[in-house]
N, C-alpha and C. Protein backbone atom coordinates (compact mmCIF):
# COMPACT_ATOMS: atom_id res chain seq x y z
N UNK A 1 89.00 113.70 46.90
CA UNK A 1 89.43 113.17 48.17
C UNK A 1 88.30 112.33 48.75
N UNK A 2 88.67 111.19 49.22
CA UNK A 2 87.48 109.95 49.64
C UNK A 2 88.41 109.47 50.60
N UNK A 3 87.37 109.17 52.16
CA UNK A 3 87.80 108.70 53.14
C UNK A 3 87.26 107.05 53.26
N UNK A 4 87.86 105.91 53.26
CA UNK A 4 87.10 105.00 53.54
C UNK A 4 86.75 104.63 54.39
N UNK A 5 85.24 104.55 54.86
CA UNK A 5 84.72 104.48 56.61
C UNK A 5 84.54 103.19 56.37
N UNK A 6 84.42 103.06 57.86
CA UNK A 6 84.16 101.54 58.42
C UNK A 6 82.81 101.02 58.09
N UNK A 7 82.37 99.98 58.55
CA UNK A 7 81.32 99.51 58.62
C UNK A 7 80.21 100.22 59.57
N UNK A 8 78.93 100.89 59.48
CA UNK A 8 78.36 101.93 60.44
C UNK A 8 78.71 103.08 60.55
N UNK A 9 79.97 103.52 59.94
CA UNK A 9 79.92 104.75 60.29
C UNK A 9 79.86 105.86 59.99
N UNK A 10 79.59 106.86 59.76
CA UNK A 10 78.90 107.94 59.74
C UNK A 10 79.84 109.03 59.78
N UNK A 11 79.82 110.18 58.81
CA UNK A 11 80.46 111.23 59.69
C UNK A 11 79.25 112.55 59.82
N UNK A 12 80.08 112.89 61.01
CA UNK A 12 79.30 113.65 61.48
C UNK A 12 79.50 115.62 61.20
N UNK A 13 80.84 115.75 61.42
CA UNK A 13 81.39 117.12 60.91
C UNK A 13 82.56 116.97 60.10
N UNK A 14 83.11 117.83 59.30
CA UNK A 14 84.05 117.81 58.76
C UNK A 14 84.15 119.89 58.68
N UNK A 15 85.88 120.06 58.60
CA UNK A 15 86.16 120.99 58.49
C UNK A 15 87.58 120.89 58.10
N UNK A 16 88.13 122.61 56.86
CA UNK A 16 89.07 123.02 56.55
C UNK A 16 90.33 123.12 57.73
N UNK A 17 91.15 122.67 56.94
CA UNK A 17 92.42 122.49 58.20
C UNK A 17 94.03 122.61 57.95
N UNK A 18 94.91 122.82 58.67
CA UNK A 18 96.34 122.10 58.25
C UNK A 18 97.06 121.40 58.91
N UNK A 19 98.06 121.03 58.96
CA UNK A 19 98.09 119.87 60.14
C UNK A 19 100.08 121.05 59.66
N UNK A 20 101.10 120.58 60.86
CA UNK A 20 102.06 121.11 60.63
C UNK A 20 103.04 120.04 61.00
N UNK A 21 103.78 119.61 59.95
CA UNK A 21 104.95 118.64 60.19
C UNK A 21 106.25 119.43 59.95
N UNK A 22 107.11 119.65 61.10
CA UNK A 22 107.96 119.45 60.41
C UNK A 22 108.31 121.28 60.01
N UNK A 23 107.68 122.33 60.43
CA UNK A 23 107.38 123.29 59.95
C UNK A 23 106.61 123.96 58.33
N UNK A 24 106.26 122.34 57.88
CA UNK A 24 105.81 122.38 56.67
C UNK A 24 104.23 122.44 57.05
N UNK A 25 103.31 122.96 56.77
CA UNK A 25 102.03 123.26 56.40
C UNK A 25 101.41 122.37 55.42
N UNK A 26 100.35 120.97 55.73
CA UNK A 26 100.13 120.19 54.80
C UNK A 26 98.47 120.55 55.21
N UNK A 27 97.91 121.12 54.30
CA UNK A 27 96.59 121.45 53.88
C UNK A 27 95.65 120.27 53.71
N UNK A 28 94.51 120.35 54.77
CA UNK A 28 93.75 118.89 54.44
C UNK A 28 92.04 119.05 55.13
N UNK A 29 91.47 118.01 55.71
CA UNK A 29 89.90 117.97 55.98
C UNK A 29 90.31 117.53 57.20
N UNK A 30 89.97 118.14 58.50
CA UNK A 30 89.56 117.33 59.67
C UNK A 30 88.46 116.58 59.91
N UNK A 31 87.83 115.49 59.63
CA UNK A 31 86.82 114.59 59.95
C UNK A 31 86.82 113.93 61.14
N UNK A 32 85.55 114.31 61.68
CA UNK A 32 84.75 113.36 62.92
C UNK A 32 83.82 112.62 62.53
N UNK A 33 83.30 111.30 62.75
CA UNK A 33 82.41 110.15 62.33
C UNK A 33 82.39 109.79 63.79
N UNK A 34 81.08 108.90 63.65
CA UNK A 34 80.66 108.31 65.31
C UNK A 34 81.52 107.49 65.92
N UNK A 35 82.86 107.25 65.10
CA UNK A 35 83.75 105.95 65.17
C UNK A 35 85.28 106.50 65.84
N UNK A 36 85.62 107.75 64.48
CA UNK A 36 86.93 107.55 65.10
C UNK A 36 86.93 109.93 64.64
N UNK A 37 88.38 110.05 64.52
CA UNK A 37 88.77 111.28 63.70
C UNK A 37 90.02 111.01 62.81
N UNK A 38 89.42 111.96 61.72
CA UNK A 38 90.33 111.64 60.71
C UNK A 38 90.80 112.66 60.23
N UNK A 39 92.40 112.40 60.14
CA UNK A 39 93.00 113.87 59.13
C UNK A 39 92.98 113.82 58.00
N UNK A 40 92.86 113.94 56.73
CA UNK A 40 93.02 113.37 55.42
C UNK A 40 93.67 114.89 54.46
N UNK A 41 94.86 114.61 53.94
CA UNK A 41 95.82 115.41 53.34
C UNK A 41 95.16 115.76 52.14
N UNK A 42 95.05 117.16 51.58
CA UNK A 42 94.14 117.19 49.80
C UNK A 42 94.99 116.61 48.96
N UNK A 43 96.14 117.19 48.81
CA UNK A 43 96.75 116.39 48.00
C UNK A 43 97.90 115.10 48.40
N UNK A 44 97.72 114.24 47.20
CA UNK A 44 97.98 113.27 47.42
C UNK A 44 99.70 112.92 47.69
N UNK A 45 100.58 113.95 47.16
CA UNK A 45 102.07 113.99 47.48
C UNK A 45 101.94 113.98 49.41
N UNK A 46 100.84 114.53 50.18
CA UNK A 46 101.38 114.45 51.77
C UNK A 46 100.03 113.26 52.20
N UNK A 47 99.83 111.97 51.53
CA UNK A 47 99.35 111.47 51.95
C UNK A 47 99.79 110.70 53.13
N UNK A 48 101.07 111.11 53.16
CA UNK A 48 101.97 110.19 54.09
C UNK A 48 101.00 110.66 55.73
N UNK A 49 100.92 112.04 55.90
CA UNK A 49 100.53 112.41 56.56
C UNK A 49 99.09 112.23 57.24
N UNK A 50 98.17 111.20 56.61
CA UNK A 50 96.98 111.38 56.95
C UNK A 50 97.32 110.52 58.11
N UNK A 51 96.40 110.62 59.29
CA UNK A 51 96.25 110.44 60.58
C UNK A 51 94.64 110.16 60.83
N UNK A 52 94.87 109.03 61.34
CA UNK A 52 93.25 108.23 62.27
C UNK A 52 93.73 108.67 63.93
N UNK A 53 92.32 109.20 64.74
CA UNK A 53 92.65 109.03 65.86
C UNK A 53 91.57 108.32 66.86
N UNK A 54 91.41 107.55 67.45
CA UNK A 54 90.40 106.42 68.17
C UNK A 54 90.00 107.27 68.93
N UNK A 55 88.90 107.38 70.13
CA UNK A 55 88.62 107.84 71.00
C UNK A 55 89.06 107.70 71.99
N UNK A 56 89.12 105.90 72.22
CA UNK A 56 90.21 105.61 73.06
C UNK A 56 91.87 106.06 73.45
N UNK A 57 92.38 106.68 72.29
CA UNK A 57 93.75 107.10 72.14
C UNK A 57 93.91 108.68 72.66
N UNK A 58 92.86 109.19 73.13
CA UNK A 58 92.66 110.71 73.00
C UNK A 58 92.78 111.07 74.54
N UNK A 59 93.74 111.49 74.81
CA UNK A 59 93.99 111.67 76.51
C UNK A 59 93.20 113.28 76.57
N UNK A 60 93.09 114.35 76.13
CA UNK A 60 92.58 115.26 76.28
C UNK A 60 92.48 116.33 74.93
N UNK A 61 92.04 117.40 74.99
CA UNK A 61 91.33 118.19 73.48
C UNK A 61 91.63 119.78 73.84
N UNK A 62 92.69 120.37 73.64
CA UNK A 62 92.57 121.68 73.76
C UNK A 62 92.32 123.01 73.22
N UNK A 63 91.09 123.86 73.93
CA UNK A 63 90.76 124.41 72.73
C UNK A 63 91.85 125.69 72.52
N UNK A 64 92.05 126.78 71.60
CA UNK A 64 93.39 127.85 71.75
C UNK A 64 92.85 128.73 70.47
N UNK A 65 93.32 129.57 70.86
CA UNK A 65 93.18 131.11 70.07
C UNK A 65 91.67 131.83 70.75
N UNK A 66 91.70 132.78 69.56
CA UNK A 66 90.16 134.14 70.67
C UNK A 66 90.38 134.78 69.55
N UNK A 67 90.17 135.85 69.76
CA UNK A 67 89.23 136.89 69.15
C UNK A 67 90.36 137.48 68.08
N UNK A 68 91.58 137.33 68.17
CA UNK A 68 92.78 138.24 67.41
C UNK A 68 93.75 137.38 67.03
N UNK A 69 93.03 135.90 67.32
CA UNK A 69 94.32 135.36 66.45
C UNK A 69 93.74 133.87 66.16
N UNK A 70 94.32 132.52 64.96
CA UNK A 70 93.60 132.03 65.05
C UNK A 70 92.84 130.90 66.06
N UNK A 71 91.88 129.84 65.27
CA UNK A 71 90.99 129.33 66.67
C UNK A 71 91.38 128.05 65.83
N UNK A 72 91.86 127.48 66.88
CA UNK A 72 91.62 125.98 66.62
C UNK A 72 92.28 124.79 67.56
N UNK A 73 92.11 123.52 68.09
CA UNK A 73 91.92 122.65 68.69
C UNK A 73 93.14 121.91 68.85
N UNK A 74 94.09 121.58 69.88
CA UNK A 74 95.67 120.85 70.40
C UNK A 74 94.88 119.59 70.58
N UNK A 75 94.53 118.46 69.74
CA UNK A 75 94.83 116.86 70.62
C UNK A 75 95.44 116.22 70.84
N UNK A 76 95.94 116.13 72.23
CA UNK A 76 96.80 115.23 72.71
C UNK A 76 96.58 113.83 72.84
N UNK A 77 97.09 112.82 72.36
CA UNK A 77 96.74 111.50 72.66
C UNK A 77 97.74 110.78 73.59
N UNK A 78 97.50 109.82 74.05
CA UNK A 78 98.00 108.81 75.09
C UNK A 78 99.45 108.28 74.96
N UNK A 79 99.47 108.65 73.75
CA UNK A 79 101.08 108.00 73.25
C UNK A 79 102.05 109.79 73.49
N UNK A 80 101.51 110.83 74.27
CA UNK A 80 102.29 111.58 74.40
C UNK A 80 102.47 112.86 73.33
N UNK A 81 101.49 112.19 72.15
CA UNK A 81 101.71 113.60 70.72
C UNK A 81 101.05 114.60 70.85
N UNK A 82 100.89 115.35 70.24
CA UNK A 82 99.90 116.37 70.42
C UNK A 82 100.02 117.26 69.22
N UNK A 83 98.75 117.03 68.54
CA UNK A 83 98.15 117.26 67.35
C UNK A 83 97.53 118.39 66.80
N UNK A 84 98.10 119.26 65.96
CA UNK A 84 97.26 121.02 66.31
C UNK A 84 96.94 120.99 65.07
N UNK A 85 95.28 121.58 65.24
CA UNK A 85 94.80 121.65 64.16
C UNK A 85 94.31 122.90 64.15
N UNK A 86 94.32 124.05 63.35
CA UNK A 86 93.53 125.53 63.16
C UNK A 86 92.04 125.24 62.20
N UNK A 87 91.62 125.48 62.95
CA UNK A 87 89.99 125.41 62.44
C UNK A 87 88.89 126.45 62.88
N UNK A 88 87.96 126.82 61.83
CA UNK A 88 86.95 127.90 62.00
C UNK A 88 85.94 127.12 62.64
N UNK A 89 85.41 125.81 62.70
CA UNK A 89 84.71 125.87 63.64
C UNK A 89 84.84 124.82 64.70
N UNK A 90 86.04 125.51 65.41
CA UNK A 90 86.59 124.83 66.58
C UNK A 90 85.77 124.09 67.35
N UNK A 91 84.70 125.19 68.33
CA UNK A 91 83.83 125.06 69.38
C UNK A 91 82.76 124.04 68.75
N UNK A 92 82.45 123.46 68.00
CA UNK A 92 81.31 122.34 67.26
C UNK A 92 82.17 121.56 67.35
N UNK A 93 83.66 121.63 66.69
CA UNK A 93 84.18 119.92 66.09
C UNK A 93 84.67 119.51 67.36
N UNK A 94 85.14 120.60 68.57
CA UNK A 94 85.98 120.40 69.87
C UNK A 94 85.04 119.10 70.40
N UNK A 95 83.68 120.14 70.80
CA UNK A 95 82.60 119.83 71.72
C UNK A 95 82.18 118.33 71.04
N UNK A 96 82.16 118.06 69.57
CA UNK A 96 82.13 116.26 69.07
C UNK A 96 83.36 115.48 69.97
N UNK A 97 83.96 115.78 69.97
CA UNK A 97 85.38 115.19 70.18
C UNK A 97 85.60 114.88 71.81
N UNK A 98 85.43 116.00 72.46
CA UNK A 98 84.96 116.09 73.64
C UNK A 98 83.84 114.70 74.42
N UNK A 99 82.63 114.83 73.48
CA UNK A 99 81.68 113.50 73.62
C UNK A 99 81.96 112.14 73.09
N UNK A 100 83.60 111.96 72.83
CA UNK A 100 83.50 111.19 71.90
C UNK A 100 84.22 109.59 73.16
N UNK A 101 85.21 110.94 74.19
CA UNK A 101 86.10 109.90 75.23
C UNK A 101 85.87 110.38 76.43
């Protein structure tokens, strides 16, 4: 799996993830770079699914779950979607994301 970055940019965290379409479970990498966030699907049958999100596009970042169930991050963007991702290390990739808009 290879993400192609832009010109400058960098990533900064990446973490295990799934993204949920549809009630289907598509297994993939959440990536943050100084530029944008990226979903990227492992395998290549749900590539349909990979997702860029701008900073600019990111109306707010919610963090969800605790101690008994799981932890991971709702982004909502400007166009009204809202994007759930389960991730172990929420509170790092949130708090990037957070600095990012």
């Amino acid at each position: 799996m290879t993400v192609d970055l832009y010109a400058n940019e960098v990533v900064i965290k990446a973490g295990d993830t799934t993204k949920t379409v549809d009630s289907n479970k598509i297994p993939g990498k959440l990536i943050v770079t100084n530029q944008r966030i990226y979903f990227k699907a492992l395998e290549q049958v749900n590539e349909s699914h990979n997702l860029e999100i701008l900073p600019d596009t990111i109306q707010e970042v919610i963090f969800f779950g605790g101690m008994f169930s799981s932890k991971g991050l709702n982004v909502v963007t400007t166009d009204g979607l809202t994007h759930t991702f389960p991730l172990k290390k929420r509170d790092e990739i949130g708090q990037l994301i957070n600095s990012m808009y």
